[in-house]
PDB file of N, CA and C in Angstrom:
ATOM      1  N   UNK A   1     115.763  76.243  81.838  1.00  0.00           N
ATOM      2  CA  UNK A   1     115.751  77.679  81.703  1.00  0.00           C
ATOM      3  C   UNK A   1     114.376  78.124  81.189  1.00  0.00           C
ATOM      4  N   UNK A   2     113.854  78.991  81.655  1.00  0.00           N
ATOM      5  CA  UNK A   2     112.093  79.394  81.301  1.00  0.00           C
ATOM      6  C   UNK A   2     112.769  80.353  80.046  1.00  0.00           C
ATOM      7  N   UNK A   3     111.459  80.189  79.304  1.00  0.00           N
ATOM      8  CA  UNK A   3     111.838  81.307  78.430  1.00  0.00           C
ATOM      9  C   UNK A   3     111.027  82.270  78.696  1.00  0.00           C
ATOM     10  N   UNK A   4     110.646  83.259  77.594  1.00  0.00           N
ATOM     11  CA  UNK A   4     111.083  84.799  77.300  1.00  0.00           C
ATOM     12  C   UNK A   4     109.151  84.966  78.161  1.00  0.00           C
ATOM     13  N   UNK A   5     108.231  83.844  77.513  1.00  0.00           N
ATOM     14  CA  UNK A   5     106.994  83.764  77.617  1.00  0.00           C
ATOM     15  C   UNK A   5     106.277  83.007  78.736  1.00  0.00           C
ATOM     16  N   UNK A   6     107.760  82.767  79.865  1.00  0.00           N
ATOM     17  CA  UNK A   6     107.097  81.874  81.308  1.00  0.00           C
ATOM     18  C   UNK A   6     107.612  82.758  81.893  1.00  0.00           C
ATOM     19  N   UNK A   7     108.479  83.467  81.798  1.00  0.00           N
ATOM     20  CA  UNK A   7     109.343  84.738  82.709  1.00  0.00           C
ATOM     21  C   UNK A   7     107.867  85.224  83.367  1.00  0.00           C
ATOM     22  N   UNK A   8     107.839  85.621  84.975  1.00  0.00           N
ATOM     23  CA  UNK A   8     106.846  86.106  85.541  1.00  0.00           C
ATOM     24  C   UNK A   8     107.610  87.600  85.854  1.00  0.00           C
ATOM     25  N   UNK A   9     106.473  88.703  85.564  1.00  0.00           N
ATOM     26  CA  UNK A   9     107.002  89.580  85.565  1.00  0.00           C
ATOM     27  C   UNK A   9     106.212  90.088  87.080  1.00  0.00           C
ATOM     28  N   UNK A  10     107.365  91.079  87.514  1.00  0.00           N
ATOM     29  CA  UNK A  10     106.936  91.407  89.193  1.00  0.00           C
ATOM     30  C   UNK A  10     106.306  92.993  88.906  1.00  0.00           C
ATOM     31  N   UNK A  11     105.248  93.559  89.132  1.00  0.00           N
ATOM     32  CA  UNK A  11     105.162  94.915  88.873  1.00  0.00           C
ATOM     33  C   UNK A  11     105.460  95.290  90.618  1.00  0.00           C
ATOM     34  N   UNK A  12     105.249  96.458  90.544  1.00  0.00           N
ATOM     35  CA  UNK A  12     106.105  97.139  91.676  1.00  0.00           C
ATOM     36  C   UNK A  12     104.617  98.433  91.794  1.00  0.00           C
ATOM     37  N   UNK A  13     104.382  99.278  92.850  1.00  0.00           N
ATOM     38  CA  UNK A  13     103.180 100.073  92.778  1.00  0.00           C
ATOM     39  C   UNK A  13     104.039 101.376  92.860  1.00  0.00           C
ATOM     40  N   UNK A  14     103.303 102.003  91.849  1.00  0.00           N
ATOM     41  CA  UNK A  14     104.470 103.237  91.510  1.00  0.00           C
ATOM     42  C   UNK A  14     103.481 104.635  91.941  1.00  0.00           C
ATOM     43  N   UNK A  15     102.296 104.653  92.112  1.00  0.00           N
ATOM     44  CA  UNK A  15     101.535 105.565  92.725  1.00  0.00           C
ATOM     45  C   UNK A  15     100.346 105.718  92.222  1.00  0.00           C
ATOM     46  N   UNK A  16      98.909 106.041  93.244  1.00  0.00           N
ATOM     47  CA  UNK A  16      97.544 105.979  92.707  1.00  0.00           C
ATOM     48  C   UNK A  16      97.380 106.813  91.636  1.00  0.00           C
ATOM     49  N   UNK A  17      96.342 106.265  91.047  1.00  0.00           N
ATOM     50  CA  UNK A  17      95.995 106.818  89.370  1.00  0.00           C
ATOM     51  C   UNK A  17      95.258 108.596  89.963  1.00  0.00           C
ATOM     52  N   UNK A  18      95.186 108.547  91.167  1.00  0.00           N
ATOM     53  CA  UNK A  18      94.493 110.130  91.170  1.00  0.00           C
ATOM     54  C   UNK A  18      95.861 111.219  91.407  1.00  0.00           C
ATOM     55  N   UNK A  19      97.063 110.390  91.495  1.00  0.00           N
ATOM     56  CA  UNK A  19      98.139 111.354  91.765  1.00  0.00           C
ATOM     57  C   UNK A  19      98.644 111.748  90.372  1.00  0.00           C
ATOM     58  N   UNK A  20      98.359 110.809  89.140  1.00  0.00           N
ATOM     59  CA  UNK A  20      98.576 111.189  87.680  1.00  0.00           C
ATOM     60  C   UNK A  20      97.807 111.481  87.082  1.00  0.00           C
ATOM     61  N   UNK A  21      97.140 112.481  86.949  1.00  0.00           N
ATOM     62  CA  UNK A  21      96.019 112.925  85.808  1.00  0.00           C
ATOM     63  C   UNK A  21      96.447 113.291  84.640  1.00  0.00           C
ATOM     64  N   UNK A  22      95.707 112.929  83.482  1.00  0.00           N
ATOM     65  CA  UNK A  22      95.906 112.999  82.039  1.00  0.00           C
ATOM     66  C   UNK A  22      96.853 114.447  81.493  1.00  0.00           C
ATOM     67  N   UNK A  23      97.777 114.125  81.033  1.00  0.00           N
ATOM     68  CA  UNK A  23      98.906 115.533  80.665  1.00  0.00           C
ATOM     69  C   UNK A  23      99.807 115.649  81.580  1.00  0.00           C
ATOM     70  N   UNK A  24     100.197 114.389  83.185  1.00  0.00           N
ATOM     71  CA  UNK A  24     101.454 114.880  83.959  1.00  0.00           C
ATOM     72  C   UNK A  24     101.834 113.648  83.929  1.00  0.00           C
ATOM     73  N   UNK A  25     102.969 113.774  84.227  1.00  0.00           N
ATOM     74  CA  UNK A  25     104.045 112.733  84.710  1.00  0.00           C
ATOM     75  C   UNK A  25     104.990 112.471  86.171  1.00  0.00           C
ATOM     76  N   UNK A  26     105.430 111.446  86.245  1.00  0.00           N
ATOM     77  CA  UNK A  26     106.227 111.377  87.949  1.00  0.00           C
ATOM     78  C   UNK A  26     107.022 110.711  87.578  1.00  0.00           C
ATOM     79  N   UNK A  27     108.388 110.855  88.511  1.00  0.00           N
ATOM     80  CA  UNK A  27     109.495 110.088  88.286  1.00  0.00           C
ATOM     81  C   UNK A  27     109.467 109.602  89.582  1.00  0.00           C
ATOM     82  N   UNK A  28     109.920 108.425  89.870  1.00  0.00           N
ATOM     83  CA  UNK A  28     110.296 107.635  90.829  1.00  0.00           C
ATOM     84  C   UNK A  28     111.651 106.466  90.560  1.00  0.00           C
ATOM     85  N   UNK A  29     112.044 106.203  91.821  1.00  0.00           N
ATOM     86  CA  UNK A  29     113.461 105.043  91.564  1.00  0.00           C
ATOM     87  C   UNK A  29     112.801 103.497  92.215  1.00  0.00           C
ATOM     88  N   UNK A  30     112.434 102.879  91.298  1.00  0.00           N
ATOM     89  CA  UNK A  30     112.072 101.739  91.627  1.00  0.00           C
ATOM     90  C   UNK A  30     112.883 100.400  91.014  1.00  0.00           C
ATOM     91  N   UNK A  31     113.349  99.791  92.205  1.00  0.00           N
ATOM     92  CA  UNK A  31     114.406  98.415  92.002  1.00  0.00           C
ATOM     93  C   UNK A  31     115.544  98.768  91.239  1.00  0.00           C
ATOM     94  N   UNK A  32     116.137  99.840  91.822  1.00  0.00           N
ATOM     95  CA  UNK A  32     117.569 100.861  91.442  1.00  0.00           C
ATOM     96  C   UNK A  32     117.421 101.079  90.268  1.00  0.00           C
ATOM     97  N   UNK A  33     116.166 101.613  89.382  1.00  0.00           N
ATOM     98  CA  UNK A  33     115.987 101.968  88.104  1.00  0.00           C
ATOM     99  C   UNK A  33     115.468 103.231  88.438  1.00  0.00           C
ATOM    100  N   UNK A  34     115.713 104.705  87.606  1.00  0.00           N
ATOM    101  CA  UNK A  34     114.920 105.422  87.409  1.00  0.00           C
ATOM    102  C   UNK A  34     114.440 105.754  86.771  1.00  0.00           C
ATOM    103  N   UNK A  35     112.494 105.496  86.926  1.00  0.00           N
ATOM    104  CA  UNK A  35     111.629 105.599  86.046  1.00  0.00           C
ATOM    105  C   UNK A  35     110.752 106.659  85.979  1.00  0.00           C
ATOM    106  N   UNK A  36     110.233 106.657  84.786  1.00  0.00           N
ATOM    107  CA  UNK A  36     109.171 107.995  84.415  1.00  0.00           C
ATOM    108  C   UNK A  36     107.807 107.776  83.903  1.00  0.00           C
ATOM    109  N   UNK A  37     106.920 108.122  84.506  1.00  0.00           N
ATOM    110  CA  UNK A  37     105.296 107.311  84.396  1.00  0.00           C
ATOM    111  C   UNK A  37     104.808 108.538  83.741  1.00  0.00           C
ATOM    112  N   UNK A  38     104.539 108.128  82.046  1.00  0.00           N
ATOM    113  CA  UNK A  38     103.682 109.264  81.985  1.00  0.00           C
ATOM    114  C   UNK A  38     102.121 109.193  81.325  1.00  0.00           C
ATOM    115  N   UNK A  39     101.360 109.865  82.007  1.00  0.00           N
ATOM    116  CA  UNK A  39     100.208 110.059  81.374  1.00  0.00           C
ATOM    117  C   UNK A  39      99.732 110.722  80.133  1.00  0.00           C
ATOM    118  N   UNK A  40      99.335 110.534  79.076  1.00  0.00           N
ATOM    119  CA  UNK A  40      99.304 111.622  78.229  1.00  0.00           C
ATOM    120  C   UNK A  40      98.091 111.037  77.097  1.00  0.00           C
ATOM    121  N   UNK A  41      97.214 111.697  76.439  1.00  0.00           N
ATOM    122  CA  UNK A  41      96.265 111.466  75.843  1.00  0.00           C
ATOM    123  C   UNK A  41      95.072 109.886  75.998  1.00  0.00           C
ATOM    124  N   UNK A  42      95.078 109.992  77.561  1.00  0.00           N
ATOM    125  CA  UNK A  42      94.085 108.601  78.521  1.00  0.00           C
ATOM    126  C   UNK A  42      94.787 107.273  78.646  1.00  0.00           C
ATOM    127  N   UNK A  43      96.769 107.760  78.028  1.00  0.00           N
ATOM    128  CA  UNK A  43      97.236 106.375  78.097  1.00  0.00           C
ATOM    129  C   UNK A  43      98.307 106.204  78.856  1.00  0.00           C
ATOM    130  N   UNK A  44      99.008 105.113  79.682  1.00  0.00           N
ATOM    131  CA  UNK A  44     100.355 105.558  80.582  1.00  0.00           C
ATOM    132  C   UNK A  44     101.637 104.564  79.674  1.00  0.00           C
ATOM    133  N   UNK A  45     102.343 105.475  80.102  1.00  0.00           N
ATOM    134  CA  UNK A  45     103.450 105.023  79.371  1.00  0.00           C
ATOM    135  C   UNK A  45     104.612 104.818  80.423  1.00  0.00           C
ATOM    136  N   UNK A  46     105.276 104.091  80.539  1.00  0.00           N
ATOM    137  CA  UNK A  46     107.029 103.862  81.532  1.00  0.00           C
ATOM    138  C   UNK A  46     107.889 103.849  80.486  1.00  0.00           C
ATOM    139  N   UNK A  47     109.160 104.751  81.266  1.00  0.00           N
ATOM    140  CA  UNK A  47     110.149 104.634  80.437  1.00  0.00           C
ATOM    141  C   UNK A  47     111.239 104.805  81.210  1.00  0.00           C
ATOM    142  N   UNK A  48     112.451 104.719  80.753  1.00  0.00           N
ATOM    143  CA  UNK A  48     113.641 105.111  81.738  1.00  0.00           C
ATOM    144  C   UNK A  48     113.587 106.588  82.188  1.00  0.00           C
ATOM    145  N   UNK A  49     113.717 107.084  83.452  1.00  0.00           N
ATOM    146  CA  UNK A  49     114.376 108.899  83.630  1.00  0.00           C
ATOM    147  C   UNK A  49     115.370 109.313  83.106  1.00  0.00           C
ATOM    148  N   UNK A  50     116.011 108.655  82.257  1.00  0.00           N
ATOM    149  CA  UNK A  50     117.437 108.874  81.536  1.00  0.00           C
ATOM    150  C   UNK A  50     118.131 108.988  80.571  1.00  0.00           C
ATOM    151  N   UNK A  51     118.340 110.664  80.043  1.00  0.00           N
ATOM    152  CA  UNK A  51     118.358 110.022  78.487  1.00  0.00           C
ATOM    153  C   UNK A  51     119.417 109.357  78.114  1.00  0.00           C
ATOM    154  N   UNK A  52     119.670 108.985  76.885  1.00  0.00           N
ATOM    155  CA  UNK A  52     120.592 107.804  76.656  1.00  0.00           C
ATOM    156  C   UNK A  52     121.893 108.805  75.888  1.00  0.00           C
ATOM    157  N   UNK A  53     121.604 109.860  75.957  1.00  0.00           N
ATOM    158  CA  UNK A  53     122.381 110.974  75.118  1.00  0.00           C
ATOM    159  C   UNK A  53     123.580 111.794  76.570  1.00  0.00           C
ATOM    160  N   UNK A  54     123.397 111.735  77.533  1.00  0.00           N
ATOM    161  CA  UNK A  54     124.231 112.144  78.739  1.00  0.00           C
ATOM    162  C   UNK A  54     123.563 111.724  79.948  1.00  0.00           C
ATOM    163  N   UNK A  55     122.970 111.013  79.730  1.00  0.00           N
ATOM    164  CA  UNK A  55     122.803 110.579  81.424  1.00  0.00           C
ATOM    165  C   UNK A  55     121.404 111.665  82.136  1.00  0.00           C
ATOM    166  N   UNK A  56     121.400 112.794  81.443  1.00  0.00           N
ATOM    167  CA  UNK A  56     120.308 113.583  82.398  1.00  0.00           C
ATOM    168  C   UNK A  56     118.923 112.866  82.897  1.00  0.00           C
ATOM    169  N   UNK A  57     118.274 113.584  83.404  1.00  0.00           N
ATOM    170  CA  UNK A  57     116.935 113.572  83.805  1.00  0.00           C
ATOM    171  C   UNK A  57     116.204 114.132  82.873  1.00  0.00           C
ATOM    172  N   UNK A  58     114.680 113.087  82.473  1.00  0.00           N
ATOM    173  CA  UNK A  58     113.700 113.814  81.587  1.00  0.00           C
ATOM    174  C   UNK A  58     112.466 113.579  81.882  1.00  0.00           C
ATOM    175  N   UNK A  59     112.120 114.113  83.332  1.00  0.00           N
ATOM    176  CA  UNK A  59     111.401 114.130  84.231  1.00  0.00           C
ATOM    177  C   UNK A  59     110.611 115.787  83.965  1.00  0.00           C
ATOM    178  N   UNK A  60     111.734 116.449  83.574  1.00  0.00           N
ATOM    179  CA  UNK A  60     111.247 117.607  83.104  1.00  0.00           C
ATOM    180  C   UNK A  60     111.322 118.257  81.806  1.00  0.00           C
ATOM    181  N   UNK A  61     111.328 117.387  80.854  1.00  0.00           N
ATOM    182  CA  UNK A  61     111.162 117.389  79.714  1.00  0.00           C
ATOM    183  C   UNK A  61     109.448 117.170  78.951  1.00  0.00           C
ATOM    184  N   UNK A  62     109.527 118.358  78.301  1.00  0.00           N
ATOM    185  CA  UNK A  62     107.749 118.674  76.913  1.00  0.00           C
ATOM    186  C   UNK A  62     107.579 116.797  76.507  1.00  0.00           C
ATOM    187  N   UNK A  63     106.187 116.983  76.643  1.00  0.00           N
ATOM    188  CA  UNK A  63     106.030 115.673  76.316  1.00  0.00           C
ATOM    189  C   UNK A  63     104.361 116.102  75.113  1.00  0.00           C
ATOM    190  N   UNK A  64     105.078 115.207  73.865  1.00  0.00           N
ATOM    191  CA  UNK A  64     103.755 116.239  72.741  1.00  0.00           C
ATOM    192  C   UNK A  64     104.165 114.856  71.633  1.00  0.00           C
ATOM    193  N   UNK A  65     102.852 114.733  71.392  1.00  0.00           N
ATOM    194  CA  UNK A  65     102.747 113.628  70.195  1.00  0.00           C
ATOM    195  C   UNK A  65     103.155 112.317  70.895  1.00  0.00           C
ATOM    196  N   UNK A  66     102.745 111.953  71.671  1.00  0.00           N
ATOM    197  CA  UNK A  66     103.763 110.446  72.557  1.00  0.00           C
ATOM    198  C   UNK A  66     105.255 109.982  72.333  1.00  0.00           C
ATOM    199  N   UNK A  67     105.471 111.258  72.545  1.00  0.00           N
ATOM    200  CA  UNK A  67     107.118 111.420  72.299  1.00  0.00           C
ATOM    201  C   UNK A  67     107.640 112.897  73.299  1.00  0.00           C
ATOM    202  N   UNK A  68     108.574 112.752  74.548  1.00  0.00           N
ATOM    203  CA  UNK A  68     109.373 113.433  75.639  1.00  0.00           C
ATOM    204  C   UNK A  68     110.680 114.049  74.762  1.00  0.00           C
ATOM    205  N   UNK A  69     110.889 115.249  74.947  1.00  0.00           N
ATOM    206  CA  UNK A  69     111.712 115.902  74.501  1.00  0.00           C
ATOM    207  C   UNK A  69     112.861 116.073  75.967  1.00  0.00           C
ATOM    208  N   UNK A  70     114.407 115.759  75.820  1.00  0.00           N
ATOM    209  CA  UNK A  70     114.808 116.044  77.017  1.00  0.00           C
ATOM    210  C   UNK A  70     115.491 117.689  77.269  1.00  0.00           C
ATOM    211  N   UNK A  71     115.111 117.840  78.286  1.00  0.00           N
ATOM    212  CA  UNK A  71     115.117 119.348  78.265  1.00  0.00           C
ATOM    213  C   UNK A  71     116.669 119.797  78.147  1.00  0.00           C
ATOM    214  N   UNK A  72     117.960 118.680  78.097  1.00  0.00           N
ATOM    215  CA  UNK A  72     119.271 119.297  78.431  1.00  0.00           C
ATOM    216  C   UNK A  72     119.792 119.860  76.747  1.00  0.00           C
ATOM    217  N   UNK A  73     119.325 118.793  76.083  1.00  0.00           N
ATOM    218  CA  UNK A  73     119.655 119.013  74.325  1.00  0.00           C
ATOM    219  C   UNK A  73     118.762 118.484  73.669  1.00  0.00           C
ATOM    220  N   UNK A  74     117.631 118.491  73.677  1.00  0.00           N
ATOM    221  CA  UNK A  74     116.481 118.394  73.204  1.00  0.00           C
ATOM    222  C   UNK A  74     116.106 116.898  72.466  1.00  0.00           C
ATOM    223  N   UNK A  75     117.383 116.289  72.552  1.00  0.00           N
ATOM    224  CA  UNK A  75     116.957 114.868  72.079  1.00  0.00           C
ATOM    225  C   UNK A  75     115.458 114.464  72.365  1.00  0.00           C
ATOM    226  N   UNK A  76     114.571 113.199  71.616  1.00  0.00           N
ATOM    227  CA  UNK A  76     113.473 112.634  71.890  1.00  0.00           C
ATOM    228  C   UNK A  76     113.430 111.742  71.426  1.00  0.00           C
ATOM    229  N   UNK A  77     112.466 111.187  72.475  1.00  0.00           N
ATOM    230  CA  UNK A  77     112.148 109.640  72.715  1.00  0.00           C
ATOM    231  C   UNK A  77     110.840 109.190  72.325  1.00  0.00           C
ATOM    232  N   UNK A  78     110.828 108.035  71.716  1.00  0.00           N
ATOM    233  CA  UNK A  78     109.074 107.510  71.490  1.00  0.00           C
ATOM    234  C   UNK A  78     108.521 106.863  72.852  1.00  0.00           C
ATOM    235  N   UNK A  79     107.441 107.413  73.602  1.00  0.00           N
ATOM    236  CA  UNK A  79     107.066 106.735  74.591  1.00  0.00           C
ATOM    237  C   UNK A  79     106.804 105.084  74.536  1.00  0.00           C
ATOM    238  N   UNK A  80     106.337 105.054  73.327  1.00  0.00           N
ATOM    239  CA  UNK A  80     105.182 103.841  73.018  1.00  0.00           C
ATOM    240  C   UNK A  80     107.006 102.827  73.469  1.00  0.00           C
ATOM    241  N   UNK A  81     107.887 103.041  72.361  1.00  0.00           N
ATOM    242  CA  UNK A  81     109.296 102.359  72.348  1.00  0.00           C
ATOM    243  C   UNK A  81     110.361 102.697  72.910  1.00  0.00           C
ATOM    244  N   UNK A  82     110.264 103.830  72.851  1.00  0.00           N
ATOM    245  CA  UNK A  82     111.701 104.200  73.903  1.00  0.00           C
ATOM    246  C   UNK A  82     112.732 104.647  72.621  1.00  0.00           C
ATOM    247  N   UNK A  83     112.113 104.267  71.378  1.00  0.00           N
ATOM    248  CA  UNK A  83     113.241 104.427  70.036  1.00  0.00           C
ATOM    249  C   UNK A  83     113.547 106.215  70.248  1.00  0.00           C
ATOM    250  N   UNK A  84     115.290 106.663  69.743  1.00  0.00           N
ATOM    251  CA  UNK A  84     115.284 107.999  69.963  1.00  0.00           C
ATOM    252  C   UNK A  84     114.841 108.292  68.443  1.00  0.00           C
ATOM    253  N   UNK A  85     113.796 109.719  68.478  1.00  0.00           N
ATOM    254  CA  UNK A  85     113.296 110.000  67.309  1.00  0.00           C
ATOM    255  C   UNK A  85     114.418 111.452  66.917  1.00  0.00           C
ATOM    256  N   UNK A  86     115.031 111.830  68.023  1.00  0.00           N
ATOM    257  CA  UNK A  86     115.629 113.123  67.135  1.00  0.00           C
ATOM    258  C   UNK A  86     116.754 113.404  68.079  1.00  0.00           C
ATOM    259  N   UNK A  87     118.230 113.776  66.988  1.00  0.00           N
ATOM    260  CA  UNK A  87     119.548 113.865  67.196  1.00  0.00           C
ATOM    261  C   UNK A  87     119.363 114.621  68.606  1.00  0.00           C
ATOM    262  N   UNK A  88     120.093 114.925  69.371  1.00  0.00           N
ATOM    263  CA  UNK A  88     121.855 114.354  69.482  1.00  0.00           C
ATOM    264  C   UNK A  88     121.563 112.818  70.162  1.00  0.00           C
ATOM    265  N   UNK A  89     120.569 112.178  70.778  1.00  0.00           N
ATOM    266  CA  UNK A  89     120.182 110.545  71.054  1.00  0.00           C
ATOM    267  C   UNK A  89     120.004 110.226  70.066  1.00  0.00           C
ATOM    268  N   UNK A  90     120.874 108.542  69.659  1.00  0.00           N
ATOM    269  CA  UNK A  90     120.705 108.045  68.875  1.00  0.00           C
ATOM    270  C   UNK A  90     120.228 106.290  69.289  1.00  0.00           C
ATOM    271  N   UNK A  91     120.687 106.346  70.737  1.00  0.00           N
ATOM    272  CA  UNK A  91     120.217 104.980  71.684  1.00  0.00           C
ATOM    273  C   UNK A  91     118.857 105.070  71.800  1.00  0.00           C
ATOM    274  N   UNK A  92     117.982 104.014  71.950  1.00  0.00           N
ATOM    275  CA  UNK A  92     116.839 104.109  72.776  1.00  0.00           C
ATOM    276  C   UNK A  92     116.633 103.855  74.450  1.00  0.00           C
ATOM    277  N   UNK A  93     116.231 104.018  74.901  1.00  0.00           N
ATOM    278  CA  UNK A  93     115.914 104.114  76.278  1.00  0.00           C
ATOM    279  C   UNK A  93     115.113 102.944  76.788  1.00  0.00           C
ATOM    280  N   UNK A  94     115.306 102.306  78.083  1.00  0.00           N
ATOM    281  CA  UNK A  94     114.522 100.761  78.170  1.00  0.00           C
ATOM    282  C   UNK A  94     112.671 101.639  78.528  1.00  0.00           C
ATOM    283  N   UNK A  95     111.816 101.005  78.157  1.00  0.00           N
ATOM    284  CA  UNK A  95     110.658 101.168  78.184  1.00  0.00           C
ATOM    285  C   UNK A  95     110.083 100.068  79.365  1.00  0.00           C
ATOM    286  N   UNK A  96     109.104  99.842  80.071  1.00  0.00           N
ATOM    287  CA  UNK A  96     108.559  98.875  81.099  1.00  0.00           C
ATOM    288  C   UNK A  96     107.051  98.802  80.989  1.00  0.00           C
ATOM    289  N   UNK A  97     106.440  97.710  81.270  1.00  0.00           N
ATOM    290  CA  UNK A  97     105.183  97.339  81.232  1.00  0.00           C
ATOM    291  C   UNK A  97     104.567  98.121  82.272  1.00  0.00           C
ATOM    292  N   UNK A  98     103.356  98.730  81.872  1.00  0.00           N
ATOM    293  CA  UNK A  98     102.850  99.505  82.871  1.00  0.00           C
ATOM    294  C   UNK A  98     101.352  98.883  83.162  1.00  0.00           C
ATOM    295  N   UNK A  99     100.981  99.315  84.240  1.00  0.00           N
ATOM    296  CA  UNK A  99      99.142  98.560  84.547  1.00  0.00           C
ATOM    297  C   UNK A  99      98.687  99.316  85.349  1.00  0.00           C
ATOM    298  N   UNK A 100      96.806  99.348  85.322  1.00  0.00           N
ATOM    299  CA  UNK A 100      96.370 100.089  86.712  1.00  0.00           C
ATOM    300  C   UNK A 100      95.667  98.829  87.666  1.00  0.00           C
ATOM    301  N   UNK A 101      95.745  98.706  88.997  1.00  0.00           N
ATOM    302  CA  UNK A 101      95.160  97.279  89.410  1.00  0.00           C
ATOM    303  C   UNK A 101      94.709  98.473  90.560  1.00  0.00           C
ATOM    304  N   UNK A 102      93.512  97.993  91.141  1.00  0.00           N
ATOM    305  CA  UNK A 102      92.815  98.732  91.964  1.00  0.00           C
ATOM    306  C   UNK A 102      92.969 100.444  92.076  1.00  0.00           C
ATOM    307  N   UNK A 103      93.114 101.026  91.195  1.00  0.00           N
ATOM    308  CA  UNK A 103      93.602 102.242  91.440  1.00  0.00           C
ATOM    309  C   UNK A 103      94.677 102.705  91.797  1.00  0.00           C
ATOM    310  N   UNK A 104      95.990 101.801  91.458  1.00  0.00           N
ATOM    311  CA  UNK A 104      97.342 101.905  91.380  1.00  0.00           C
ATOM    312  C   UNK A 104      97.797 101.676  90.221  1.00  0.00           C
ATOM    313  N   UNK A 105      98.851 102.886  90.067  1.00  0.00           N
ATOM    314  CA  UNK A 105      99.816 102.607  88.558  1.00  0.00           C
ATOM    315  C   UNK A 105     100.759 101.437  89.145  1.00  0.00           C
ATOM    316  N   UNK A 106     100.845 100.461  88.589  1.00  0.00           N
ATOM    317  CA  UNK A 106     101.714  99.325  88.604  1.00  0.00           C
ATOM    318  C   UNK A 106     103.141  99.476  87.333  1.00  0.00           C
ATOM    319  N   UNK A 107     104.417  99.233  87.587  1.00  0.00           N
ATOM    320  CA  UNK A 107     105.355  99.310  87.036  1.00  0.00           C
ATOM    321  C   UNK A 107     106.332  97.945  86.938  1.00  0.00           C
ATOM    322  N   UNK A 108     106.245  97.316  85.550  1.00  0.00           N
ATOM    323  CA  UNK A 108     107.172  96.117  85.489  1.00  0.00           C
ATOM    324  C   UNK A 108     108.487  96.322  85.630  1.00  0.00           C
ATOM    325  N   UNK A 109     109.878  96.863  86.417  1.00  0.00           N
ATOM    326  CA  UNK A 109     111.154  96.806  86.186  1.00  0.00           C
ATOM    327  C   UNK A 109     111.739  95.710  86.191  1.00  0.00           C
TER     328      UNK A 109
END
């Protein structure tokens, strides 16, 4: 059985770095996950599209301090972790390795 540190991780190409400029985000469904790529102060972050508080979408949710507010009940999430920082989420959300390789955002699911 490999462990945690031979596991090869597969990134997946989630869209060129000129389609995300600094302050937006994109959601996409990659390997039946839906994920959320966001850009925000020169850094990218992946996280689930989903909050862990009802299931919504937070694709269109304020994103301020590296932390997404979801727009249905305002719960929030830490980008960096996915930890929820404020009620009614009290789950965290799975987070994914993100990369740029030739001018593609790359996404670990």
């Amino acid at each position: 059985m490999l462990s945690e540190e031979q596991v090869v991780k597969e990134f997946t190409r989630f869209c060129e770095t000129a389609a995300l400029p600094d302050g937006s985000k994109r959601a996409k469904k990659i390997n039946g996950s839906m994920v959320l790529v966001v850009h925000t102060k020169g850094k990218l972050y992946a996280v689930s599209n989903v909050c862990s508080h009802q299931d919504k979408f937070l694709h269109a949710g304020r994103v301020r301090n590296c932390k997404i507010t979801c727009p249905l009940h305002g719960a929030q999430f830490d980008l960096a972790t996915g930890n929820a920082t404020c009620l009614p989420a009290t789950k965290p959300i799975p987070t994914y390795e993100v990369r740029v390789v030739d001018d593609w955002i790359e996404v670990a699911v």
